[in-house]
Protein backbone atom coordinates (compact mmCIF):
# COMPACT_ATOMS: atom_id res chain seq x y z
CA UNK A 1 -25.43 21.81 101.62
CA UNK A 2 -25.33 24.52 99.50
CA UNK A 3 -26.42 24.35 95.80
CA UNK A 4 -23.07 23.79 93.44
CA UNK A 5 -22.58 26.14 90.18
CA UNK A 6 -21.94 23.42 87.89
CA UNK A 7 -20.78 25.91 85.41
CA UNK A 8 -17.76 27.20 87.63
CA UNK A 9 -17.16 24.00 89.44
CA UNK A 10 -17.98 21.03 87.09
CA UNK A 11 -17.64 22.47 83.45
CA UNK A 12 -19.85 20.55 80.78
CA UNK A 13 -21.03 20.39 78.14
CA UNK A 14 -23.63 17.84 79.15
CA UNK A 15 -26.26 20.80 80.03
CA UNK A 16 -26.07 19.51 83.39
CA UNK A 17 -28.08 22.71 84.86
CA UNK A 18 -31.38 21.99 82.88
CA UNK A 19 -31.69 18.41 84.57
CA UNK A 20 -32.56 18.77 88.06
CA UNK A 21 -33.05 15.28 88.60
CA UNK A 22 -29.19 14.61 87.42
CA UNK A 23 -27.76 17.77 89.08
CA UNK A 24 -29.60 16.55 92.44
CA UNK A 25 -28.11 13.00 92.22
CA UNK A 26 -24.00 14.95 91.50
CA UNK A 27 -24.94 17.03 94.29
CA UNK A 28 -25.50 13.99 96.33
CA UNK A 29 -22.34 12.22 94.84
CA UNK A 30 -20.37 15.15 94.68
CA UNK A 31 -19.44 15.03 98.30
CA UNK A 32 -18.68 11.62 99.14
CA UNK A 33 -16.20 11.90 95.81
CA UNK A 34 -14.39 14.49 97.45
CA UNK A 35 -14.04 12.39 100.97
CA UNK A 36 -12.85 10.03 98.70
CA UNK A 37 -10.30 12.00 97.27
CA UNK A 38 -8.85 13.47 100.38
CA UNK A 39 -8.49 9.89 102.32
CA UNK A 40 -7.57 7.83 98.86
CA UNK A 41 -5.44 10.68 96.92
CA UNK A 42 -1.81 11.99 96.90
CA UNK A 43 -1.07 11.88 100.53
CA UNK A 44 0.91 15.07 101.90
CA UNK A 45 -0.25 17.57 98.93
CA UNK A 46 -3.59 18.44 98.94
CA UNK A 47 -3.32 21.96 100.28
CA UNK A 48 -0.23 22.84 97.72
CA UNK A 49 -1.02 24.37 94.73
CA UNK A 50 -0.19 22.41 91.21
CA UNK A 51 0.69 23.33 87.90
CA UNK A 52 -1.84 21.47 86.43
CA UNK A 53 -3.95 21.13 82.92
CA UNK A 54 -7.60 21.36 82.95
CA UNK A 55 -10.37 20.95 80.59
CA UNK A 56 -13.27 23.33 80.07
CA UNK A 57 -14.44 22.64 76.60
CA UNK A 58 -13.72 19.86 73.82
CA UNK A 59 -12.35 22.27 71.42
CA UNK A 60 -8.36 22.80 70.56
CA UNK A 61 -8.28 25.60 72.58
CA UNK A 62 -10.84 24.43 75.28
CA UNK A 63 -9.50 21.23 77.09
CA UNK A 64 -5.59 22.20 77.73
CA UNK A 65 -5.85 25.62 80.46
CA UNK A 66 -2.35 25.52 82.37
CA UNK A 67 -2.56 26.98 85.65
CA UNK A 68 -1.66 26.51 89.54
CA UNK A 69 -4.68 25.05 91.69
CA UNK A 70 -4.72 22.79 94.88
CA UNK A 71 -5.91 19.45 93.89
CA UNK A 72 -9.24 19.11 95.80
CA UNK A 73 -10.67 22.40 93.65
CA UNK A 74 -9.31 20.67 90.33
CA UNK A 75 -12.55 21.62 88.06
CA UNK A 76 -13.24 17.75 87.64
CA UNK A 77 -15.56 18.22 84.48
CA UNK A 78 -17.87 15.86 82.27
CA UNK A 79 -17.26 16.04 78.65
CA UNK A 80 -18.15 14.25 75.39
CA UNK A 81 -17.18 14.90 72.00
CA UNK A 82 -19.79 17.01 69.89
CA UNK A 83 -22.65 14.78 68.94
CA UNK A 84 -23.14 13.45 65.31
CA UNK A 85 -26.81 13.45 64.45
CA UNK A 86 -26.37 11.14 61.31
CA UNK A 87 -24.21 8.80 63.24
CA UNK A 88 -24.79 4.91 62.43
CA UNK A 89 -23.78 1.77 63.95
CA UNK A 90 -20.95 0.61 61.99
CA UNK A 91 -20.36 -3.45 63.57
CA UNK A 92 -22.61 -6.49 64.72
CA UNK A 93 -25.86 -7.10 65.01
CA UNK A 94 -27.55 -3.84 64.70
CA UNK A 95 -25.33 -2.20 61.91
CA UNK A 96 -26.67 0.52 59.95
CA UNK A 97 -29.14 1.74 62.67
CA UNK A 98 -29.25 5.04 64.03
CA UNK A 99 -26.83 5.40 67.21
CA UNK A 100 -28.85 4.87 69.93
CA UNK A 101 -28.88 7.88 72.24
CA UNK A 102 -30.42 5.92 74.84
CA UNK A 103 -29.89 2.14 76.72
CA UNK A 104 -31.58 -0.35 74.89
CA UNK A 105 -33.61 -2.43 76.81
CA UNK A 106 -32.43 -5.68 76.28
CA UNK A 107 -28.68 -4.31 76.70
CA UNK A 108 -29.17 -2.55 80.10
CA UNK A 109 -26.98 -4.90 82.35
CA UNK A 110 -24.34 -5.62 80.15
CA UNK A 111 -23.80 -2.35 79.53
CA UNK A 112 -24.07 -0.90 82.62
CA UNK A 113 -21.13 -3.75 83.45
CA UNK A 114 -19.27 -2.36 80.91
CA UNK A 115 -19.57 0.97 82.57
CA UNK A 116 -18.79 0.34 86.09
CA UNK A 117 -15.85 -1.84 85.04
CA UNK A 118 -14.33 1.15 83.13
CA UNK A 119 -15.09 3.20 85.77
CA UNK A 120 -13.44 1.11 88.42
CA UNK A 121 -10.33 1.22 86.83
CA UNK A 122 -10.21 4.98 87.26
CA UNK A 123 -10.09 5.29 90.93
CA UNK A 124 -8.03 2.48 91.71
CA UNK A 125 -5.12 3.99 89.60
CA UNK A 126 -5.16 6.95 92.04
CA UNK A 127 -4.92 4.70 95.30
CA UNK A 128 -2.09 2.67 93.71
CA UNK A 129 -0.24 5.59 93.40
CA UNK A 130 -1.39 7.99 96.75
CA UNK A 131 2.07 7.60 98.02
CA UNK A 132 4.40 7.61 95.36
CA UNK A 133 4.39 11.84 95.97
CA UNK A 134 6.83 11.59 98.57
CA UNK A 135 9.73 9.65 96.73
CA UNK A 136 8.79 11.78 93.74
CA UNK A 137 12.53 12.33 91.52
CA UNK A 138 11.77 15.74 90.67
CA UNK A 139 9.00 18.41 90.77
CA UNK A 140 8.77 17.95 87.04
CA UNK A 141 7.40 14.27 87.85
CA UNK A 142 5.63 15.05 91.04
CA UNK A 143 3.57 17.30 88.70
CA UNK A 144 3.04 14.40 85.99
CA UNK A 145 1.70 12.02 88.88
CA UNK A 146 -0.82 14.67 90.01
CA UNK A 147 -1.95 15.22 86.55
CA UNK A 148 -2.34 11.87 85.66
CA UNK A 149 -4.50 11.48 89.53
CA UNK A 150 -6.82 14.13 88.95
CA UNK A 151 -7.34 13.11 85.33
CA UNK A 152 -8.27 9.58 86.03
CA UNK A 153 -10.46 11.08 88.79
CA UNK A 154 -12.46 13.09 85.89
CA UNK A 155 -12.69 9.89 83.74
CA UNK A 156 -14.30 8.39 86.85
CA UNK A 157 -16.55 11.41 86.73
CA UNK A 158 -16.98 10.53 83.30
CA UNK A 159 -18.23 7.17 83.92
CA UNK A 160 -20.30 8.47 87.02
CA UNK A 161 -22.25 10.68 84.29
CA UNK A 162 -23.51 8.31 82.55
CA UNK A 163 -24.46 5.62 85.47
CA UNK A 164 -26.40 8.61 86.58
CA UNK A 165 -28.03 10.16 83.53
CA UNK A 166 -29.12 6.79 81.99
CA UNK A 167 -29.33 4.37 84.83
CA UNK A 168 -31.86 5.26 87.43
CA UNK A 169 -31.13 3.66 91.52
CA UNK A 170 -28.80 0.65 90.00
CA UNK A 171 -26.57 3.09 88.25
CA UNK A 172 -26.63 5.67 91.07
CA UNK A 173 -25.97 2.82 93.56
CA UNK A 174 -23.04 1.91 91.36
CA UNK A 175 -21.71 5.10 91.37
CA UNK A 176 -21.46 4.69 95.22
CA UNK A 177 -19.69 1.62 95.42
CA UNK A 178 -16.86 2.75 93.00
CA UNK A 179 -16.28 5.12 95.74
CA UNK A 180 -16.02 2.09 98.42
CA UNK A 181 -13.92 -0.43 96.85
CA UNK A 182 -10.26 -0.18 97.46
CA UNK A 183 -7.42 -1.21 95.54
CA UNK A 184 -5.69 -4.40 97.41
CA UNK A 185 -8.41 -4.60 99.98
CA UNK A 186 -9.03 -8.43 100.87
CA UNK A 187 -12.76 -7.55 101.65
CA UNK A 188 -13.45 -4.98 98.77
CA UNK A 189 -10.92 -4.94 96.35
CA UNK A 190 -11.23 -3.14 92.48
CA UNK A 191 -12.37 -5.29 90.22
CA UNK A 192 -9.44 -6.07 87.91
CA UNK A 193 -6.72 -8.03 88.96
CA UNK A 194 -4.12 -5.52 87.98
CA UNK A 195 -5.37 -2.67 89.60
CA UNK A 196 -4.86 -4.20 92.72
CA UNK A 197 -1.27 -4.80 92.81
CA UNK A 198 1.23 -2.82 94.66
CA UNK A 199 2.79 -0.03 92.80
CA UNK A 200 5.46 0.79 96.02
CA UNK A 201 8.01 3.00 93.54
CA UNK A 202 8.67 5.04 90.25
CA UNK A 203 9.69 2.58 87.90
CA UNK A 204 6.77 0.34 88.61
CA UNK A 205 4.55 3.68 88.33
CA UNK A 206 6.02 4.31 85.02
CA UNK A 207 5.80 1.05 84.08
CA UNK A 208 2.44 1.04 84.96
CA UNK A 209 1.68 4.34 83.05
CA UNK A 210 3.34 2.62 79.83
CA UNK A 211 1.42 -0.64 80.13
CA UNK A 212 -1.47 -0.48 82.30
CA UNK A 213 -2.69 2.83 80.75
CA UNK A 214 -2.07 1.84 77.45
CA UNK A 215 -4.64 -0.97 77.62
CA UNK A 216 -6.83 1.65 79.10
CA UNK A 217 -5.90 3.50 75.94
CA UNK A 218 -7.43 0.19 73.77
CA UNK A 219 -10.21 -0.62 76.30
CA UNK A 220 -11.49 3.31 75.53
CA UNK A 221 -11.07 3.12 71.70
CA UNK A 222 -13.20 -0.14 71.33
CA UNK A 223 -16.13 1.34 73.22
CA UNK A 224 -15.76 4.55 71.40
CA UNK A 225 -16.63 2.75 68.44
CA UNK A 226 -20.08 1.56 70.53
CA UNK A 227 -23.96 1.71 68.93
CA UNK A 228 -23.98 3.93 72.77
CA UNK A 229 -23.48 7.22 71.29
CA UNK A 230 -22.87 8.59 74.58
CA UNK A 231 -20.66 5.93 75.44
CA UNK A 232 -18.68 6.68 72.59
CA UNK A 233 -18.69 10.39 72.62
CA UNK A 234 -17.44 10.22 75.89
CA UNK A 235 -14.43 7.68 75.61
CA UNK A 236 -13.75 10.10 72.58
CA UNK A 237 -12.93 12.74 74.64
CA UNK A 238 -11.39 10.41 77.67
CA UNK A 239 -8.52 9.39 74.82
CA UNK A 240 -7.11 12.90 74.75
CA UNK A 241 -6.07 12.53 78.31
CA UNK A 242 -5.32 9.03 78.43
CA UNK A 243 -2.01 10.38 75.65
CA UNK A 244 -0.23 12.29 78.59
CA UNK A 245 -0.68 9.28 81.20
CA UNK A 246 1.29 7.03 78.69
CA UNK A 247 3.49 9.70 77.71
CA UNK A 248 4.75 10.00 81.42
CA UNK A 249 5.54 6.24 81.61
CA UNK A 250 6.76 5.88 78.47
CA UNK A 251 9.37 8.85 78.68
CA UNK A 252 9.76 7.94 82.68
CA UNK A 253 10.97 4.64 81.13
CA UNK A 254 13.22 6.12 78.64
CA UNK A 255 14.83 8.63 80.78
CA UNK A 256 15.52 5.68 83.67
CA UNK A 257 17.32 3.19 81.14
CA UNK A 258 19.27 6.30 79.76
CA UNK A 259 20.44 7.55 83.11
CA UNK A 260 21.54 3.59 83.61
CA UNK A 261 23.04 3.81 80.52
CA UNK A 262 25.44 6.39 80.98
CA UNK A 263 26.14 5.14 84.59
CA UNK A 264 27.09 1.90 83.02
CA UNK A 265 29.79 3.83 81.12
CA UNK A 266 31.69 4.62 84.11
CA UNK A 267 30.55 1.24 85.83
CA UNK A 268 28.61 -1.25 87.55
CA UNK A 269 25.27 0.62 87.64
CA UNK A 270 24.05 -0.78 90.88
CA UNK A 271 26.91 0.81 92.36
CA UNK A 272 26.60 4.23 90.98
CA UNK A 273 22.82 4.68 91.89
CA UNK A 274 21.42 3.45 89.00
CA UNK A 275 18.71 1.04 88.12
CA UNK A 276 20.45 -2.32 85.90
CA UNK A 277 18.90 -2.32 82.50
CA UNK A 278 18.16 -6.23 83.72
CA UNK A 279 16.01 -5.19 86.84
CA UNK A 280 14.01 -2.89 84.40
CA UNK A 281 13.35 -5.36 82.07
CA UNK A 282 12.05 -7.42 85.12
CA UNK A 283 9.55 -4.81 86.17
CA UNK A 284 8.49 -4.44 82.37
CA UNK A 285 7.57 -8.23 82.22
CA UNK A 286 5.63 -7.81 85.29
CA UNK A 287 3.44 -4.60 84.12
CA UNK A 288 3.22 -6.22 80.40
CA UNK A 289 1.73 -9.22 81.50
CA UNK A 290 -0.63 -8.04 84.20
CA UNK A 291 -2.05 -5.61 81.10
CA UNK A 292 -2.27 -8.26 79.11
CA UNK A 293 -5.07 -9.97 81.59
CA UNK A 294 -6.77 -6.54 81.63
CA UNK A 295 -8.13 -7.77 78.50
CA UNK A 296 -9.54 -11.05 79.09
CA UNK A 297 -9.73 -14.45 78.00
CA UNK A 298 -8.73 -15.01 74.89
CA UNK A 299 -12.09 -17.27 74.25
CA UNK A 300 -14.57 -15.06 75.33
CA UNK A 301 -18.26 -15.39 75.40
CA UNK A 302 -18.67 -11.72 76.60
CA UNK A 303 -16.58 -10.58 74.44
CA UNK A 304 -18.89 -12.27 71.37
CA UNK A 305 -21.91 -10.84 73.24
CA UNK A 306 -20.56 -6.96 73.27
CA UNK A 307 -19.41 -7.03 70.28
CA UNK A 308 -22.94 -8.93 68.67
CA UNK A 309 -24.78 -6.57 70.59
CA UNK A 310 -22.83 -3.33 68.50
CA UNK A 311 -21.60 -2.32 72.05
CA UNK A 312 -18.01 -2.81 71.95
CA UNK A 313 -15.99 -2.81 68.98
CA UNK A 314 -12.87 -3.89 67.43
CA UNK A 315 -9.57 -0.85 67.23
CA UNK A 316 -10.78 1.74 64.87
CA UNK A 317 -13.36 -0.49 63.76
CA UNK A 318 -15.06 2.59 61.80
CA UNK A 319 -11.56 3.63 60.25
CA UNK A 320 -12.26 2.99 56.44
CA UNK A 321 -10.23 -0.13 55.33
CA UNK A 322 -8.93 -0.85 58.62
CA UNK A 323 -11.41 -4.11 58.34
CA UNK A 324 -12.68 -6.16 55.50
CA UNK A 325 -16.28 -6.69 57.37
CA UNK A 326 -18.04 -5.78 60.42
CA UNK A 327 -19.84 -8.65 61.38
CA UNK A 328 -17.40 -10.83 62.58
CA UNK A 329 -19.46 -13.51 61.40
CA UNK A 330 -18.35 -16.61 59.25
CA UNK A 331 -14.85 -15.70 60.45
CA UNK A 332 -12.15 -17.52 62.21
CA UNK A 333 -9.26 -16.58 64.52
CA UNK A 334 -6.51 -19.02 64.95
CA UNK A 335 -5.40 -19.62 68.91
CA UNK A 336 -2.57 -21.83 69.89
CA UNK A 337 -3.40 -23.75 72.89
CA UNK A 338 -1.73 -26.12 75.02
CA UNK A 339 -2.71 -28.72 77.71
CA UNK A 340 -0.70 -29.41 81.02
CA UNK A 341 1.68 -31.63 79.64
CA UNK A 342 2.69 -28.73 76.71
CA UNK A 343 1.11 -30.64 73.73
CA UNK A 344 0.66 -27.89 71.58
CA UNK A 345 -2.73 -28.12 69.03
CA UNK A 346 -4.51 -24.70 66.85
CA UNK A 347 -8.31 -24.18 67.69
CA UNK A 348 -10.44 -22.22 65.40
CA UNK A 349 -12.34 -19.63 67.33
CA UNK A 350 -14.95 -17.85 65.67
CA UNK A 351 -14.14 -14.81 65.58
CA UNK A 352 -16.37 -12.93 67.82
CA UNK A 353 -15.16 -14.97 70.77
CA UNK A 354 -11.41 -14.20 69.84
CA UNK A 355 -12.62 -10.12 70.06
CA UNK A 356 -10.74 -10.22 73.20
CA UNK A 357 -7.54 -11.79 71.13
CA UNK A 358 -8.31 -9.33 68.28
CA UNK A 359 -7.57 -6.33 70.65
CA UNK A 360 -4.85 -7.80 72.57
CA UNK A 361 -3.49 -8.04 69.04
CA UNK A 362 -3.33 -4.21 68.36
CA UNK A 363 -2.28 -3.26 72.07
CA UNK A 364 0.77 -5.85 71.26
CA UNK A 365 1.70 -3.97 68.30
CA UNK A 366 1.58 -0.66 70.14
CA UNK A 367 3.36 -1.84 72.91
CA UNK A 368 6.23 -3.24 70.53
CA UNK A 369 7.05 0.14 69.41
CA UNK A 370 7.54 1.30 72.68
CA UNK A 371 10.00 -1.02 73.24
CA UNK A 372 11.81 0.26 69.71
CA UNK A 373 12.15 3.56 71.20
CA UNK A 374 13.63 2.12 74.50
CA UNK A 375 16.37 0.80 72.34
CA UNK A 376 16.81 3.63 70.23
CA UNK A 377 17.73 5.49 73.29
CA UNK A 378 20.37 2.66 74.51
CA UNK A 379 21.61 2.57 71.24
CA UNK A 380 22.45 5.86 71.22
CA UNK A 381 24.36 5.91 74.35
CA UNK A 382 25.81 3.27 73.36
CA UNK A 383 25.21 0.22 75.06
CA UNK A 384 24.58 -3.05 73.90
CA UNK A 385 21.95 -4.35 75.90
CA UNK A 386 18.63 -4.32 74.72
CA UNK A 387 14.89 -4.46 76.48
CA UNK A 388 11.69 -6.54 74.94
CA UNK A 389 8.64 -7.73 75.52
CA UNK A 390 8.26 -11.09 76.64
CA UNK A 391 5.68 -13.40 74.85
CA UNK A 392 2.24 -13.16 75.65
CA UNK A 393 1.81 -16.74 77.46
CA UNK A 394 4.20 -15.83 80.11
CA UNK A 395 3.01 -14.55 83.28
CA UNK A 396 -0.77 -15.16 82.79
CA UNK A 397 -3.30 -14.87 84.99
CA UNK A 398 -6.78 -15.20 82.80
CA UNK A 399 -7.30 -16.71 79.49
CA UNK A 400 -6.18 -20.02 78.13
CA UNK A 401 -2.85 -19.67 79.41
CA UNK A 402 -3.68 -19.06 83.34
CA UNK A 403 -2.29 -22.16 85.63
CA UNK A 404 0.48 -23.34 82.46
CA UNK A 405 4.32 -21.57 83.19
CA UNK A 406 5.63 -20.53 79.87
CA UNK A 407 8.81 -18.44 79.51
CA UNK A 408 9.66 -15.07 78.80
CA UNK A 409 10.03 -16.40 74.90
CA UNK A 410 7.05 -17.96 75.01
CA UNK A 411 7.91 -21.96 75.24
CA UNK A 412 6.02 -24.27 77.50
CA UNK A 413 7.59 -25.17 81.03
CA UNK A 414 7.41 -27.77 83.94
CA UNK A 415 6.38 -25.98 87.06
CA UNK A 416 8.85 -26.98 88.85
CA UNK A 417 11.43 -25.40 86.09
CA UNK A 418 9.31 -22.25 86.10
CA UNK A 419 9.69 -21.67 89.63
CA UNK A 420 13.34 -22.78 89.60
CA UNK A 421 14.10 -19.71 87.04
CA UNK A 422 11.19 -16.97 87.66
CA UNK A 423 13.92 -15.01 89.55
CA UNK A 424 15.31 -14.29 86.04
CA UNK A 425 12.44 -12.71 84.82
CA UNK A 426 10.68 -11.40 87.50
CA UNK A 427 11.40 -8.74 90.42
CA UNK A 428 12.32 -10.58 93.66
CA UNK A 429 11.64 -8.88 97.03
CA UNK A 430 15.22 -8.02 96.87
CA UNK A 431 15.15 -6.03 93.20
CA UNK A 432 12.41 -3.97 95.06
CA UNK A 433 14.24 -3.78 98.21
CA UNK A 434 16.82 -1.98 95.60
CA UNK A 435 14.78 0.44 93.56
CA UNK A 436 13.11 1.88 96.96
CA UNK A 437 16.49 2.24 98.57
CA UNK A 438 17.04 4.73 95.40
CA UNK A 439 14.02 6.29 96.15
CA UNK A 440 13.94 7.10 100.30
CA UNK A 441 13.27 10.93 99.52
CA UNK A 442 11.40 13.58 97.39
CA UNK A 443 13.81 15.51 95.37
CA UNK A 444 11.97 18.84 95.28
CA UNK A 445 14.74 21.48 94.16
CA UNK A 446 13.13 22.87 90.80
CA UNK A 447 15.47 21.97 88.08
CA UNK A 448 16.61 18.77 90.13
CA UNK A 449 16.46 15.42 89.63
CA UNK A 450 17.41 12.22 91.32
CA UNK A 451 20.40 10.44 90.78
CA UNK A 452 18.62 7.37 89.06
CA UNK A 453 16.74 8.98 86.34
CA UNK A 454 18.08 11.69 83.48
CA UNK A 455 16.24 15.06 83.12
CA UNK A 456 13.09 15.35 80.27
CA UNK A 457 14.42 17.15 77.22
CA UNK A 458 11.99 19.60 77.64
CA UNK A 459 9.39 21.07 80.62
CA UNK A 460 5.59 20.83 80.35
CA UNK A 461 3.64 23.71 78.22
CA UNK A 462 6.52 25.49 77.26
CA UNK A 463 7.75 26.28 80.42
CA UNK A 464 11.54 25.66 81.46
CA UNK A 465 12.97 22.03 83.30
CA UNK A 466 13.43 24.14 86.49
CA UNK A 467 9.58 25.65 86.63
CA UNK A 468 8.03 25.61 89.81
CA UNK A 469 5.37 22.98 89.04
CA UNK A 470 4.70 22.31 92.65
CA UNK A 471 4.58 25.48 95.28
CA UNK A 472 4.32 24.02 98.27
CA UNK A 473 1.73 25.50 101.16
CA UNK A 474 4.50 24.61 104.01
């Protein structure tokens, strides 16, 4: 195996080249990454060549180069954010001291968890989605799928870095097994519950990009807030590519609902092609409330130890007046709970255990204004139905409301009523049966799109709707 030239294969700025013991262990990793990425990746396009965005530096002008490459040489590059030399921890126990620049002792296997749990997410996004290429609606979205693959494939790089550099064996064994789990796998699935669930079309993939990634987008800015100045400086950098995933299911959203909306003008939308506004709100509770496990229970010793510990902090926890103190001690969060017959009581968490809650709180917020825009855009076309979130009891999987059935509003239900009604709120093996029956081919025309989803207003880096984003080897 010859030796790689990390400069014009893996840009960095990492000074990867003056550490032979790290550049030896990418070499070695290097490899079985790339076996990875041609059994687990888009299936069907590997040897076509994609408009795609790289990064090559963390500067404005650096991390955005536009150009057509085949997906297996995508530069896959390790960057974090210029380092701060007068950088302090800003929240728990050690607040004040100097950002560590490397793994405390004492802090080694929790944060090496935290790691390889990021980390895991990153790959398993790309096997959800190795399919979805060949119902793609346009080559403006085909495009937008392998951008968002080959991105999270350089956030697992990301994550591989620094299980490398500051790990030793363990973290160079864990960089190995994120390579062998699989998402769905009975044996060896990914590690979170979510990424392990079927995404079989679009509108779950955009869903997915709108929900799933957006908690990735919350899960990055608490541990770029950690005492781990690496950690930090490299979820930094991770956020300005995490923007386009949920840009891509947030407008994929928008553009589906207003397509349905002007079918429903002329008609029933089913029977036009369309997706009904009521089978997309089904596929947003689903995506919702699998993101909302993503961020564990809402009483959470772990999350009191990372965030004692001044590894993982609150949303903009450094962001002047965002919070009164930094502590989170002598503080209380209030959590509804409820038992199995729906007797409803407050508990007083202290707050560090609620850090979980805390997030959830913000991503909630976030996720809200989605939905605002989704309306905007059926309000403008004139229809009167509207989409929402549901409440965040219903559909749980982890936390204090996993094994209780609560509606899509949030009140407490028998079982048996739950399961009586779920085909309300939920898709049914029928509403997918639907959306895939909309979705049996790749419309690959440039300037075309499918029947069930409206063109973007505008194309990607200033080039025009009708671009050739995908030229195709065959």
């Amino acid at each position: 195996m010859g030796t790689i030239n990390y400069q014009e294969r893996i840009p960095n700025n990492v000074d990867i080249g003056n550490d032979r013991r790290l550049q030896r262990a990418l070499e070695a990793w290097q490899p079985n990454y790339i076996d990875w990425w041609m059994e687990m990746g888009p299936e069907g396009f590997q040897q076509d060549d994609v408009y795609l965005r790289t990064a090559v530096s963390v500067d404005k002008d650096g991390w955005a180069h536009f150009g057509h490459v085949k997906m297996p040489d995508y530069r896959w590059g390790i960057f974090l954010t210029p380092s701060d030399p007068n950088r302090a921890i800003h929240f728990g126990d050690h607040m004040g001291e100097k950002a560590w620049q490397k793994v405390p002792g004492e802090y080694r296997n929790i944060l090496r968890r935290i790691i390889v749990t990021q980390g895991d997410t990153e790959p398993a996004s790309v096997e959800q989605q190795r399919l979805l290429g060949q119902t793609c609606p346009s080559l403006y979205d085909l495009r937008n799928l392998f951008q968002v693959n080959v991105e999270e494939g350089r956030h697992l790089w990301a994550m591989v870095y620094l299980l490398h550099r500051y790990f030793g064996r363990d973290g160079r064994e864990e960089a190995e097994a994120l390579l062998e789990r699989r998402s769905g796998d009975i044996d060896s699935p990914r590690i979170l519950g979510a990424f392990n669930e079927p995404c079989e079309h679009w509108l779950s993939f955009f869903c997915f990009t709108t929900f799933t990634d957006r908690d990735g987008k919350y899960q990055l800015r608490a541990l770029a807030e950690s005492g781990f100045d690496p950690l930090a400086r490299t979820c930094n950098f991770m956020l300005t590519e995490e923007a386009h995933h949920m840009f891509v299911g947030h407008t994929g959203v928008g553009r589906v609902l207003k397509k349905t909306a002007e079918r429903m003008k002329e008609g029933d939308p089913r029977t036009l092609g369309a997706i009904p506004i009521d089978m997309v709100q089904k596929y947003i509770n689903l995506w919702y409330s699998l993101s909302l496990d993503l961020f564990g229970g809402e009483d959470s010793s772990n999350a009191a130890t990372f965030f004692g510990a001044s590894l993982k902090g609150r949303d903009q926890e450094g962001k002047a007046g965002k919070y009164d103190e930094h502590t989170g001690l002598g503080q209380t969060y209030d959590l509804a709970l409820f038992d199995k017959d729906g007797n409803h009581t407050i508990e007083k968490l202290p707050l560090r255990r609620a850090m979980n809650e805390v997030l959830r709180d913000a991503y909630v917020e976030d996720c809200e204004k989605v939905i605002r825009s989704w309306n905007r855009i059926l309000e403008k076309e004139g229809c009167e139905m509207r989409v929402k979130l549901p409440h965040r009891r219903f559909h749980r999987h982890q936390g204090v409301y996993s094994g209780l059935c609560f509606s899509p509003e949030g009140e407490f239900m028998r079982r048996e009523q739950y399961e009586a009604r779920k085909r309300e709120w939920l898709p049914t093996p029928e509403d997918s049966a639907y959306v895939k029956s909309l979705m049996t081919k790749a419309i690959t025309a440039p300037g075309k799109f499918a029947d069930w989803i409206a063109p973007p207003p505008r194309g990607i880096n200033g080039q025009p709707i009708e671009f050739d984003y995908v030229d195709f080897a065959h």
